[in-house]
Protein backbone atom coordinates (compact mmCIF):
# COMPACT_ATOMS: atom_id res chain seq x y z
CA UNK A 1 15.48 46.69 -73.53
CA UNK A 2 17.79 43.20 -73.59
CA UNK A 3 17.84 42.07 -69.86
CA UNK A 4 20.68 39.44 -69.26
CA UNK A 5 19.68 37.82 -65.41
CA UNK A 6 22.91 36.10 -64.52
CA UNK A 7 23.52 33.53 -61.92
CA UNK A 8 27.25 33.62 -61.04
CA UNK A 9 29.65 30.65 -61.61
CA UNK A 10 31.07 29.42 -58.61
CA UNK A 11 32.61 25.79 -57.26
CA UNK A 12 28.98 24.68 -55.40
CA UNK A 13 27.35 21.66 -55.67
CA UNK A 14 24.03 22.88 -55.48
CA UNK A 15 23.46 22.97 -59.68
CA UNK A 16 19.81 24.49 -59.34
CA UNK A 17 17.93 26.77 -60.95
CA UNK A 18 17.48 29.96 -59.72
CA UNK A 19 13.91 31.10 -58.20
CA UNK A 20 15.25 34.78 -57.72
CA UNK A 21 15.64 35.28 -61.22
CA UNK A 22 12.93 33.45 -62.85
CA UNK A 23 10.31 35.85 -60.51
CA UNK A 24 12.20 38.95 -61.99
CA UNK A 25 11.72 37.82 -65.27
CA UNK A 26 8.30 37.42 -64.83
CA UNK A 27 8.27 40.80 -63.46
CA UNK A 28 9.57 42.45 -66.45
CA UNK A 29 8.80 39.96 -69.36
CA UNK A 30 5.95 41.82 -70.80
CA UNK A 31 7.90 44.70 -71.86
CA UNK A 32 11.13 43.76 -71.96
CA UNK A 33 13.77 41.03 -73.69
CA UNK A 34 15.12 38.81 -70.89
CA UNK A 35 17.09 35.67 -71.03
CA UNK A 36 18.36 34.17 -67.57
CA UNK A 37 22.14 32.50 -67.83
CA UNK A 38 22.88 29.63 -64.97
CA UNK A 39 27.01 30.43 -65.53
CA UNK A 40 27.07 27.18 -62.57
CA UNK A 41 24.83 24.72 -65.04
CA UNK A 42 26.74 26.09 -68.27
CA UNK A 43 30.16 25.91 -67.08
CA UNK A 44 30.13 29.84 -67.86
CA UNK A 45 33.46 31.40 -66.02
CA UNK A 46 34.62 35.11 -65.51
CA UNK A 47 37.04 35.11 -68.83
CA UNK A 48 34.00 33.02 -70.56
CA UNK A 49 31.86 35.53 -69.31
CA UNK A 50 33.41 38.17 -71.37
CA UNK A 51 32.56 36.16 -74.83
CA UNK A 52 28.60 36.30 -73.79
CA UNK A 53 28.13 40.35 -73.65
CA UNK A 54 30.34 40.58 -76.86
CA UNK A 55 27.44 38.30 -78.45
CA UNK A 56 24.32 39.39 -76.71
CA UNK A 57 24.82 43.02 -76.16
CA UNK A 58 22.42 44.03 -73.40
CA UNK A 59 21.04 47.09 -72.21
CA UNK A 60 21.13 45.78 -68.43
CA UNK A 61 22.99 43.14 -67.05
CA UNK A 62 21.48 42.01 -63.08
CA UNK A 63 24.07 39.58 -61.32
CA UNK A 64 22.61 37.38 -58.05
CA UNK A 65 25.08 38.09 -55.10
CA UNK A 66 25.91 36.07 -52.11
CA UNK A 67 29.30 36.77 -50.42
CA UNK A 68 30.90 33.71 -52.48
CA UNK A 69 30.50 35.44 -55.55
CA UNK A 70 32.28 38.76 -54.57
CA UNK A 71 34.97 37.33 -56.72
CA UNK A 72 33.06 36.22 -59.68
CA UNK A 73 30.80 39.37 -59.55
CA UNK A 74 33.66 41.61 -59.38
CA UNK A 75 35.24 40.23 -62.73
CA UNK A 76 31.72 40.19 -64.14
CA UNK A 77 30.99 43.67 -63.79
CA UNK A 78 34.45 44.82 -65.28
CA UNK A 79 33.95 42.22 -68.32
CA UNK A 80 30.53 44.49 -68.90
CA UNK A 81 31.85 47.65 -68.47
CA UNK A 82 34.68 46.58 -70.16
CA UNK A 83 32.33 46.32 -73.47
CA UNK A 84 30.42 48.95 -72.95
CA UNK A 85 30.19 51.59 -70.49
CA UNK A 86 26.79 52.30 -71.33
CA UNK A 87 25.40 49.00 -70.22
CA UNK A 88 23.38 49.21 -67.20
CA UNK A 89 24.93 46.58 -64.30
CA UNK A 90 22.71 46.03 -60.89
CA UNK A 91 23.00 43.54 -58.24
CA UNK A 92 21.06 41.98 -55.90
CA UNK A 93 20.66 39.30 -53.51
CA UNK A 94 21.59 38.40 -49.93
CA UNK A 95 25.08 39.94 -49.97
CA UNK A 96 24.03 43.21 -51.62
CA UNK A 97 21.00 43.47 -48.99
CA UNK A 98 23.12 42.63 -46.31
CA UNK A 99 26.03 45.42 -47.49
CA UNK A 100 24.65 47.79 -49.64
CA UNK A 101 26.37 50.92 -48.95
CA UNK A 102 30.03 48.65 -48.91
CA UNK A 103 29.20 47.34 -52.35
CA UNK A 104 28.16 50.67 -53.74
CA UNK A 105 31.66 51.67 -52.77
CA UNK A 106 34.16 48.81 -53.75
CA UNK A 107 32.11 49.09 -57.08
CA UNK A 108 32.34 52.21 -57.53
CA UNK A 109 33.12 52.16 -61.10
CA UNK A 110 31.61 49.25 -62.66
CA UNK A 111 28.51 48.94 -59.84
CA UNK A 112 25.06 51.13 -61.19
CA UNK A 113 22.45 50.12 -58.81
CA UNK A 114 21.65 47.74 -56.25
CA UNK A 115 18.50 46.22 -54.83
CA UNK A 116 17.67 45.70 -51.15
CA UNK A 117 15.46 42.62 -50.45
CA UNK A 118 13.13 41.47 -53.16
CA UNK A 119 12.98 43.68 -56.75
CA UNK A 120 9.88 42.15 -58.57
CA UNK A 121 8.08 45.45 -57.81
CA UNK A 122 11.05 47.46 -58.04
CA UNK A 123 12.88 46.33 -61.13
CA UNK A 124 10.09 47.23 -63.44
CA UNK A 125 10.11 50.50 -62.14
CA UNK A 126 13.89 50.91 -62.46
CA UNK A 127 13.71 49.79 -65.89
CA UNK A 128 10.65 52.61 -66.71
CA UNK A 129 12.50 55.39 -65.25
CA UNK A 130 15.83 54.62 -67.61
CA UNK A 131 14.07 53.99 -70.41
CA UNK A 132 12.18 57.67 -69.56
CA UNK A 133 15.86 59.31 -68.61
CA UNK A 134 14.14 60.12 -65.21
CA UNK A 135 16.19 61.05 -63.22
CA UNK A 136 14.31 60.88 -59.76
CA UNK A 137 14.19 57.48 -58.71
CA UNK A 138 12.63 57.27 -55.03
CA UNK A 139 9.92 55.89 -55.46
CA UNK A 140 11.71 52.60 -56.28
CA UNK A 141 11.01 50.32 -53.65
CA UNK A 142 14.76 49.00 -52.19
CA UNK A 143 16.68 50.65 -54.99
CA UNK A 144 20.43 51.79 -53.98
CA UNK A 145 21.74 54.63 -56.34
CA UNK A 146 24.25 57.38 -56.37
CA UNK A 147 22.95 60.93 -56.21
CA UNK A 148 24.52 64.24 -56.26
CA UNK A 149 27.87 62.02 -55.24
CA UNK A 150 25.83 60.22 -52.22
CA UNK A 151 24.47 56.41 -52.10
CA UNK A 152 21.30 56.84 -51.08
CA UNK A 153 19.01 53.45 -50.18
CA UNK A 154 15.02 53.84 -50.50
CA UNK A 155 12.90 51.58 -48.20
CA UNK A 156 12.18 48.21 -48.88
CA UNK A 157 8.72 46.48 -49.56
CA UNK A 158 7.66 43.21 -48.91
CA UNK A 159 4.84 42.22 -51.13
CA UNK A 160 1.82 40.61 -48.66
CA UNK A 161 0.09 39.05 -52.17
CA UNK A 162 2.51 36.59 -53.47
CA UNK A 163 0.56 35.18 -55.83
CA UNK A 164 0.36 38.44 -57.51
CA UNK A 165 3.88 37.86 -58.55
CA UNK A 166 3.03 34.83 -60.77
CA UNK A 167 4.87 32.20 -61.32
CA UNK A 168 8.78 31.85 -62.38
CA UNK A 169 9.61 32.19 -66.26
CA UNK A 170 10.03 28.34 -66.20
CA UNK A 171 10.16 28.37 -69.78
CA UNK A 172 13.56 30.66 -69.43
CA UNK A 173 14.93 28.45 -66.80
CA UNK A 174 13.94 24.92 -68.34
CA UNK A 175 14.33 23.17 -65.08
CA UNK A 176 13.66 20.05 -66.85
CA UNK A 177 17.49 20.05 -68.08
CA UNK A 178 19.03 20.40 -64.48
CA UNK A 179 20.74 17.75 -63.27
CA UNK A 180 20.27 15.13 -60.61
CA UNK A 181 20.88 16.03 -56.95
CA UNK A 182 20.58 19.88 -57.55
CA UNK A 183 20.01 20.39 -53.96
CA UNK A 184 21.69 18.00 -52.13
CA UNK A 185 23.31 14.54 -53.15
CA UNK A 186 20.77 12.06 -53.59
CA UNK A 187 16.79 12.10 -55.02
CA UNK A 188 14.05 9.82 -55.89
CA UNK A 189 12.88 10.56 -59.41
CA UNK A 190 13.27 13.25 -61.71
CA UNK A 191 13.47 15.40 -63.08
CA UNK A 192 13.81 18.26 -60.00
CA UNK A 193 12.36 21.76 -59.62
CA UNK A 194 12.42 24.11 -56.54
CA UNK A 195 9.44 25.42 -55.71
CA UNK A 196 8.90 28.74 -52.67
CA UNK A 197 6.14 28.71 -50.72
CA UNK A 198 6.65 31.35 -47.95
CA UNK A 199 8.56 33.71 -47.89
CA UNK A 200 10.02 35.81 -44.10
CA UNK A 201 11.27 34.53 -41.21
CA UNK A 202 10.33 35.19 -37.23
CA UNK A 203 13.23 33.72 -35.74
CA UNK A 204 16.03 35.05 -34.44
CA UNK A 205 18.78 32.17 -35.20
CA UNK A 206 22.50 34.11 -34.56
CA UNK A 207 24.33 33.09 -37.75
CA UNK A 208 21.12 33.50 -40.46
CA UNK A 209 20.67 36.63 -42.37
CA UNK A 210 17.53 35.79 -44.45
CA UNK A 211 15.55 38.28 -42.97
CA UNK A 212 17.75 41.00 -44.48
CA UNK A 213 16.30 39.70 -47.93
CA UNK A 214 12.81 38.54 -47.43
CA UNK A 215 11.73 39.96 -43.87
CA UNK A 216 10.69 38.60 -40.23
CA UNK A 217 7.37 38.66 -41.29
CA UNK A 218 5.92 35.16 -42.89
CA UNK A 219 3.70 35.53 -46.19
CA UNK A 220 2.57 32.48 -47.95
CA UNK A 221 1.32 31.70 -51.80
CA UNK A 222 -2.40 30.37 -51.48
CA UNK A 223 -2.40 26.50 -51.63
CA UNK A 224 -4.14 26.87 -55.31
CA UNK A 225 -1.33 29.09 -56.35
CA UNK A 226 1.13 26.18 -55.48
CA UNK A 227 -0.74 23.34 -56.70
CA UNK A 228 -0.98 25.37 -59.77
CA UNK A 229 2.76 25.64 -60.63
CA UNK A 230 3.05 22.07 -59.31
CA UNK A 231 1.09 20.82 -62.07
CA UNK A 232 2.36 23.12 -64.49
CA UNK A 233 5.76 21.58 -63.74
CA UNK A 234 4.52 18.09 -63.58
CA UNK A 235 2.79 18.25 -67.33
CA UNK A 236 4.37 21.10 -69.18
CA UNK A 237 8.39 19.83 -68.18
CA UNK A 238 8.19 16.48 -67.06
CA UNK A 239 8.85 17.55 -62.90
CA UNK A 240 9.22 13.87 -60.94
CA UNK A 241 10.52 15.97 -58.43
CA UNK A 242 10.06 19.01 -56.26
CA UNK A 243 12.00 20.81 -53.51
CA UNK A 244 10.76 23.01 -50.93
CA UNK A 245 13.20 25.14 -50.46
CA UNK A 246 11.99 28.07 -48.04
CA UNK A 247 12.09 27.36 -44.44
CA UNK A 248 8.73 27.85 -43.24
CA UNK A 249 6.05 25.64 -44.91
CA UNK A 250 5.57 23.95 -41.72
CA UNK A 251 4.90 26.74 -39.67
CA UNK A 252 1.12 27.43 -39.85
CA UNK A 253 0.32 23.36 -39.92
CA UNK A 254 -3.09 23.79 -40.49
CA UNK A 255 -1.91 25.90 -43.76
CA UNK A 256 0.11 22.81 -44.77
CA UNK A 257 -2.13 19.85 -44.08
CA UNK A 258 -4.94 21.74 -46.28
CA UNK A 259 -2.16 22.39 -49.41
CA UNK A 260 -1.04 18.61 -49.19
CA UNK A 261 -4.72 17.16 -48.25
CA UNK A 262 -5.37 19.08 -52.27
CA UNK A 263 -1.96 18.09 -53.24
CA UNK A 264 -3.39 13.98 -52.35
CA UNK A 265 -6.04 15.06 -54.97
CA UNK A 266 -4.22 15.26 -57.81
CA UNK A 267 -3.16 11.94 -57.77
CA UNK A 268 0.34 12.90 -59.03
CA UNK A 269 3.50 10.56 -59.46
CA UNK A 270 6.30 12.75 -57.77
CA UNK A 271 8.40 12.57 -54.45
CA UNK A 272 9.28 15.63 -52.45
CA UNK A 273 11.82 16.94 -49.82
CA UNK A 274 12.25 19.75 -47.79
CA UNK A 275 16.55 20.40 -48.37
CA UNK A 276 16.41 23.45 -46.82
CA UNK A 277 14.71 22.29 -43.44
CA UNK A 278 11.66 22.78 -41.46
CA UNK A 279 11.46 23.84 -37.83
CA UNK A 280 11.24 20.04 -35.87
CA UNK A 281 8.90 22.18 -33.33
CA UNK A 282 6.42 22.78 -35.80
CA UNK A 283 5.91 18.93 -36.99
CA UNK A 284 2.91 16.36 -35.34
CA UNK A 285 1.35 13.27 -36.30
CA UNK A 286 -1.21 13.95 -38.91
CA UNK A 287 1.12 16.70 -40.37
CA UNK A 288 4.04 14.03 -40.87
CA UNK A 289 1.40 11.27 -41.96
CA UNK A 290 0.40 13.64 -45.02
CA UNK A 291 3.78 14.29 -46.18
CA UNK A 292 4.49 10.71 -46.41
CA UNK A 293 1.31 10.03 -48.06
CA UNK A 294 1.92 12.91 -50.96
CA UNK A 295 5.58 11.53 -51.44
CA UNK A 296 8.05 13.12 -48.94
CA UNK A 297 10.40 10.94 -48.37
CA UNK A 298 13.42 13.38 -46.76
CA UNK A 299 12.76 15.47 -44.25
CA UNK A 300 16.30 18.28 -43.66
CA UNK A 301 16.51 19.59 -40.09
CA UNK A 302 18.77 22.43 -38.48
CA UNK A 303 19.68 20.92 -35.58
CA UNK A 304 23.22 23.09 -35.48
CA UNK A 305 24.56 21.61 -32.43
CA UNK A 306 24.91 19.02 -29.26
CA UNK A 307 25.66 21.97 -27.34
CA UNK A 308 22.63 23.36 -25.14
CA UNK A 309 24.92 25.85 -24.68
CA UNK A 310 26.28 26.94 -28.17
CA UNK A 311 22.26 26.22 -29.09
CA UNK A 312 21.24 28.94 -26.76
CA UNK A 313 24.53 31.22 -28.19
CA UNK A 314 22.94 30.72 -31.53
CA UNK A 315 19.13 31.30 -30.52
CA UNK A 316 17.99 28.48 -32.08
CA UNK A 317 14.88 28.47 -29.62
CA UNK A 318 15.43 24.55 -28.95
CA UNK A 319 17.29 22.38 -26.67
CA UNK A 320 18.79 18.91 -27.49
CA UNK A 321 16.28 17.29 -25.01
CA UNK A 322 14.02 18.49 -27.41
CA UNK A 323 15.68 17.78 -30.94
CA UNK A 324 15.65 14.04 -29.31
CA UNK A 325 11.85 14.55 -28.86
CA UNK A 326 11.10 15.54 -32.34
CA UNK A 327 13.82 13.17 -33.82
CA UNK A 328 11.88 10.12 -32.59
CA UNK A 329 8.19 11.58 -34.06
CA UNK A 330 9.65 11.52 -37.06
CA UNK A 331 11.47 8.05 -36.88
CA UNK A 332 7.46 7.02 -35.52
CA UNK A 333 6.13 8.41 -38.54
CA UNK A 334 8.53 6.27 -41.16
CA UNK A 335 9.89 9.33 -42.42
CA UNK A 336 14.43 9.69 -43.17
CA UNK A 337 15.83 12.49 -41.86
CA UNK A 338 19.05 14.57 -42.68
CA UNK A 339 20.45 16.61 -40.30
CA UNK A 340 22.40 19.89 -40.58
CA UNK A 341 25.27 20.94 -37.92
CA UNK A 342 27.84 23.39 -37.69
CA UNK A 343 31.19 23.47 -36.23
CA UNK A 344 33.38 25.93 -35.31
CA UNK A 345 30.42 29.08 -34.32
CA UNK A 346 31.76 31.64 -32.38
CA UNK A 347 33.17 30.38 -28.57
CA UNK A 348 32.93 26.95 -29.43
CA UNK A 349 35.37 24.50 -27.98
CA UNK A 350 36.69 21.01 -29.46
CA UNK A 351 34.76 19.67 -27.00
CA UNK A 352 31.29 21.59 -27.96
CA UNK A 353 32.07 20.09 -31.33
CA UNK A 354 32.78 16.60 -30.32
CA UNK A 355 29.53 16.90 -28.83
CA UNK A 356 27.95 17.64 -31.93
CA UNK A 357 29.53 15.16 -33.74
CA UNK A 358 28.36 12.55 -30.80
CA UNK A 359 25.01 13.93 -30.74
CA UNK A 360 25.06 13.40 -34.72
CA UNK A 361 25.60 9.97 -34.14
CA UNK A 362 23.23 9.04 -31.66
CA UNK A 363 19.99 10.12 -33.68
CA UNK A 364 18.34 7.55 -36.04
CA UNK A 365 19.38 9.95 -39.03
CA UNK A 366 19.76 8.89 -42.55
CA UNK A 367 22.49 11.74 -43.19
CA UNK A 368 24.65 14.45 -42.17
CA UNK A 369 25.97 18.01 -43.38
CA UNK A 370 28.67 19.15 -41.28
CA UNK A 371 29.30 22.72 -42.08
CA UNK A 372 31.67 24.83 -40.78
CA UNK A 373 29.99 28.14 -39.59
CA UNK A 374 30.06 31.45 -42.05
CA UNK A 375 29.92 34.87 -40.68
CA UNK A 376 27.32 35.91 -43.06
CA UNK A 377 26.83 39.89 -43.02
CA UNK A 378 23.71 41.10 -42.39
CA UNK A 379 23.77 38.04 -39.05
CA UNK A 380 23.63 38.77 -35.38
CA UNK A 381 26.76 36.75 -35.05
CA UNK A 382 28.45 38.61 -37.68
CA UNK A 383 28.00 42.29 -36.05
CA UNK A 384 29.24 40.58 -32.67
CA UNK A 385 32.53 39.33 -34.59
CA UNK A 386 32.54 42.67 -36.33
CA UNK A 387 32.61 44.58 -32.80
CA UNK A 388 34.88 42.45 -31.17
CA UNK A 389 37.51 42.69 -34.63
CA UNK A 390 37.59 38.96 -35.44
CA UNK A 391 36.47 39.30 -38.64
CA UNK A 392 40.03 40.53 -39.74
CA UNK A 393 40.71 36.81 -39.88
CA UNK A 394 38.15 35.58 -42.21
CA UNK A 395 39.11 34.32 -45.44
CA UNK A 396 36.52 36.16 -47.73
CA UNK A 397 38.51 34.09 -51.34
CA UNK A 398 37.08 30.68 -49.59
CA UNK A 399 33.87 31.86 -47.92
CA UNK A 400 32.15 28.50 -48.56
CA UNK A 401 30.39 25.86 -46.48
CA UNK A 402 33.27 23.20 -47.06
CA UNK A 403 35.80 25.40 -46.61
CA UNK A 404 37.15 27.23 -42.58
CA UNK A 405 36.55 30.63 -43.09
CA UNK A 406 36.56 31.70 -39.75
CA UNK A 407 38.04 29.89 -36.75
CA UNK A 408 36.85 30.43 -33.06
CA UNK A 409 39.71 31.87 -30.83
CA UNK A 410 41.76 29.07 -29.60
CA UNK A 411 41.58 26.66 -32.98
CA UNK A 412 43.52 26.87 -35.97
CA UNK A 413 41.57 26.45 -39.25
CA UNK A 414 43.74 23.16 -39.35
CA UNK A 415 42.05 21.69 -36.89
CA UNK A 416 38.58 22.41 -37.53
CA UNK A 417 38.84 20.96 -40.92
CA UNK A 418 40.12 18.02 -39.52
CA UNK A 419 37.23 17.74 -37.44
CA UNK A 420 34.89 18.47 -40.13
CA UNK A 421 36.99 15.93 -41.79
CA UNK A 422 36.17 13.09 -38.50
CA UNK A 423 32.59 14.07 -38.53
CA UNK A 424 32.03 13.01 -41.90
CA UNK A 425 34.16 10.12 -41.98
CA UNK A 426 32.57 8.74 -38.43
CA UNK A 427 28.80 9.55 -39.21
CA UNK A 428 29.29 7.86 -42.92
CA UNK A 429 31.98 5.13 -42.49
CA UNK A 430 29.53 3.13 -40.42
CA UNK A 431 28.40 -0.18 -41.99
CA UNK A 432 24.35 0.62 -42.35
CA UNK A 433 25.22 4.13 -43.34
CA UNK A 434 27.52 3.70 -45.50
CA UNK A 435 25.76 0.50 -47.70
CA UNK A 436 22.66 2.87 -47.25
CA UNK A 437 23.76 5.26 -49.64
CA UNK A 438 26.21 3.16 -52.20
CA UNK A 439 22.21 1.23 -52.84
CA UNK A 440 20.88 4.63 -52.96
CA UNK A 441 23.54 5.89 -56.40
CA UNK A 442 21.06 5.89 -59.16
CA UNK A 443 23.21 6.17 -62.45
CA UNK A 444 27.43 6.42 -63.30
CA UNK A 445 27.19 9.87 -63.91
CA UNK A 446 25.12 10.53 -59.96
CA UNK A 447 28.35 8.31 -58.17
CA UNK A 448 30.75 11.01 -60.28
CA UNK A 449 28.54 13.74 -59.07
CA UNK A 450 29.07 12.25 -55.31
CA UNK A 451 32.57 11.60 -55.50
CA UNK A 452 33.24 15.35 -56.31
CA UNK A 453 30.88 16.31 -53.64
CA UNK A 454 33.02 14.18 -51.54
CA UNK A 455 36.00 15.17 -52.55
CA UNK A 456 35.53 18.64 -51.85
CA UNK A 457 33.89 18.97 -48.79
CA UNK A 458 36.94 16.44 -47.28
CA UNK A 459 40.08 17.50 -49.17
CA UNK A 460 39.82 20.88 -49.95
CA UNK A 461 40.97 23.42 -47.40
């Protein structure tokens, strides 16, 4: 069968390549055709969209779905159908795990299946059973289907063996033709590459949803299995570069210091960051001492708020007595930090966020993210706006980080974005900040890269 993998088109910054997709074509290489298409990196639209299934034709197209793409994925799935009704279309992702049974049913038409959680395991199967014209399909893991007229959802599984998985079809993906600053706005060398090395979460953070997808429970590649696709990446594409981009490589320390005490082995020429984050709590000497040895030179931390009391709203497990604690090991250690904030989480007050945006200030940090805060489905926060009826409010067209689409009672979205706005303007505007990062541009076509960045996290909305 002809597998299209697509990665929706939408107005992020974050030009990447997708780690979701290159596992499921891995999964179903072997004995299937599969291409993956980036619509973000090819400048691949809805109406453009159209042009691709008229040439390629596939037997099954599989979309990626967070809430931001409801739009895109909507107009995708009617371009497909619109071909050919026979043309299998599934989706998946955190959206689709989060809502399953609400997708099945605004899709009703266009929308075949749907996974729950992670599909390398299950999309295989999927695929067997169609090409077979079987017609009982429960022993998918996390499928979603309609039967006898009824959605029905089979359980999930959460492989304990990653490395059984393999690696992404990096060949599909090409990662070495990404461009610069495809996770956050500035790098080292390159070229970049994401690379997963956990996968689950324990905590219990209020506005998150990532366990819908990948579980509570942590599992981790073997350190080999890592170091193996980081060389692969380093000699087969040219990778300068890698991002960590799960959220718990720091968790089991003694796990990390072996993986980068082999990763010192290698001798390799590449810098690293963590643009997702790490848990502060989890970080101590020797651990920060061996990621500045093997190249990190960013480390990204969720520190959400000034707030003690917003921080214990959100569950975040960490006080800003501590965060100041943590903050300075890291400063010790020689290592820049970026922090990440929101503004605007349910029962905040302006002055809750101009504490954040004082707290911001007061840490030795290299940068800033001011986000305004997403009621992602599938979150604690989002059930408790959901039984209260706030979410009536939300704007679901501009459901994006830059953008206010919910407002605590008492603001207008006005004024949150202009306080987004004064956040970025008074953590960046200051002298050693500010020359900082003009040093740090690395080529004409990075500072038109930043100035979009800039301009639409500050003017749009």
């Amino acid at each position: 069968m002809k597998i299209l993998l697509v990665k929706p088109y939408n107005v992020s910054d974050h030009i990447q390549p997708s780690q979701g997709l290159g596992y499921l074509a891995t999964a179903v290489r072997k004995t299937h055709e599969v291409k993956i298409l980036d619509c973000i990196k090819e400048g691949v639209t809805a109406q453009k969209f159209a042009r691709i299934i008229r040439r390629e034709r596939p037997d099954v197209v599989g979309i990626q779905c967070y809430t931001f793409d409801l739009k895109f994925v909507d107009e995708t799935l009617k371009a497909v159908k619109g071909q050919s009704a026979e043309t299998v279309t599934m989706v998946g992702g955190p959206h689709p795990s989060a809502a399953p049974m609400e997708m099945m049913e605004h899709f009703a038409t266009t929308l075949d299946y749907l996974f729950v959680g992670e599909a390398e395991v299950g999309l295989p199967r999927l695929l067997t059973a169609l090409q077979e014209g079987r017609k009982d399909l429960s022993d998918i893991p996390g499928l979603v289907y309609r039967k006898d007229g009824m959605v029905t959802k089979n359980p999930q599984l959460f492989v304990d063996d990653l490395d059984s998985l393999g690696l992404p079809a990096w060949d599909l993906i090409r990662p070495e033709t990404y461009p610069e600053s495809q996770h956050g706005a500035f790098f080292k060398k390159f070229p970049i590459a994401p690379i997963i090395v956990t996968r689950g979460c324990p905590y219990s953070c209020t506005f998150c949803a990532g366990c819908v997808v990948s579980g509570k429970r942590v599992r981790r590649r073997s350190a080999g299995h890592v170091l193996s696709e980081i060389s692969y990446l380093y000699h087969d594409f040219g990778i300068r570069e890698f991002h960590v981009i799960d959220d718990n490589f720091t968790m089991d320390p003694l796990y990390a210091k072996d993986l980068l005490r082999q990763l010192k082995e290698l001798r390799l020429d590449i810098s690293w960051a963590v643009p997702n984050g790490v848990r502060m709590d989890t970080l101590d000497d020797e651990l920060l001492a061996l990621m500045k040895e093997t190249g990190l030179y960013m480390i990204s931390l969720g520190i959400e708020s000034g707030s003690d009391r917003i921080l214990k709203a959100m569950k975040k497990g960490i006080t800003t007595a501590k965060v100041r604690e943590c903050v300075a090991r890291i400063h010790r250690a020689g290592i820049e930090m970026s922090g990440f904030f929101i503004l605007g989480f349910p029962g905040e007050t302006e002055e809750t966020m101009r504490q954040t945006i004082e707290f911001s200030l007061e840490l030795p940090l290299s940068r800033a993210n001011f986000f305004t805060y997403l009621p992602f489905p599938g979150s604690e926060s989002y059930a408790q706006l959901q039984e209260r009826g706030e979410l009536a409010e939300v704007d679901w067209r501009h459901f994006y980080f830059m953008n206010a689409a919910y407002t605590p009672q008492g603001l207008t979205r006005k004024r949150l974005k202009h306080l987004q706005r004064s956040a970025f303007a008074r953590f960046y505007f200051r002298p050693r900040i500010f020359l900082s990062h003009i040093r740090a541009i690395q080529s004409p076509r990075h500072f038109f890269f930043l100035a979009r960045r800039v301009f639409r996290w500050t003017m749009l909305g």
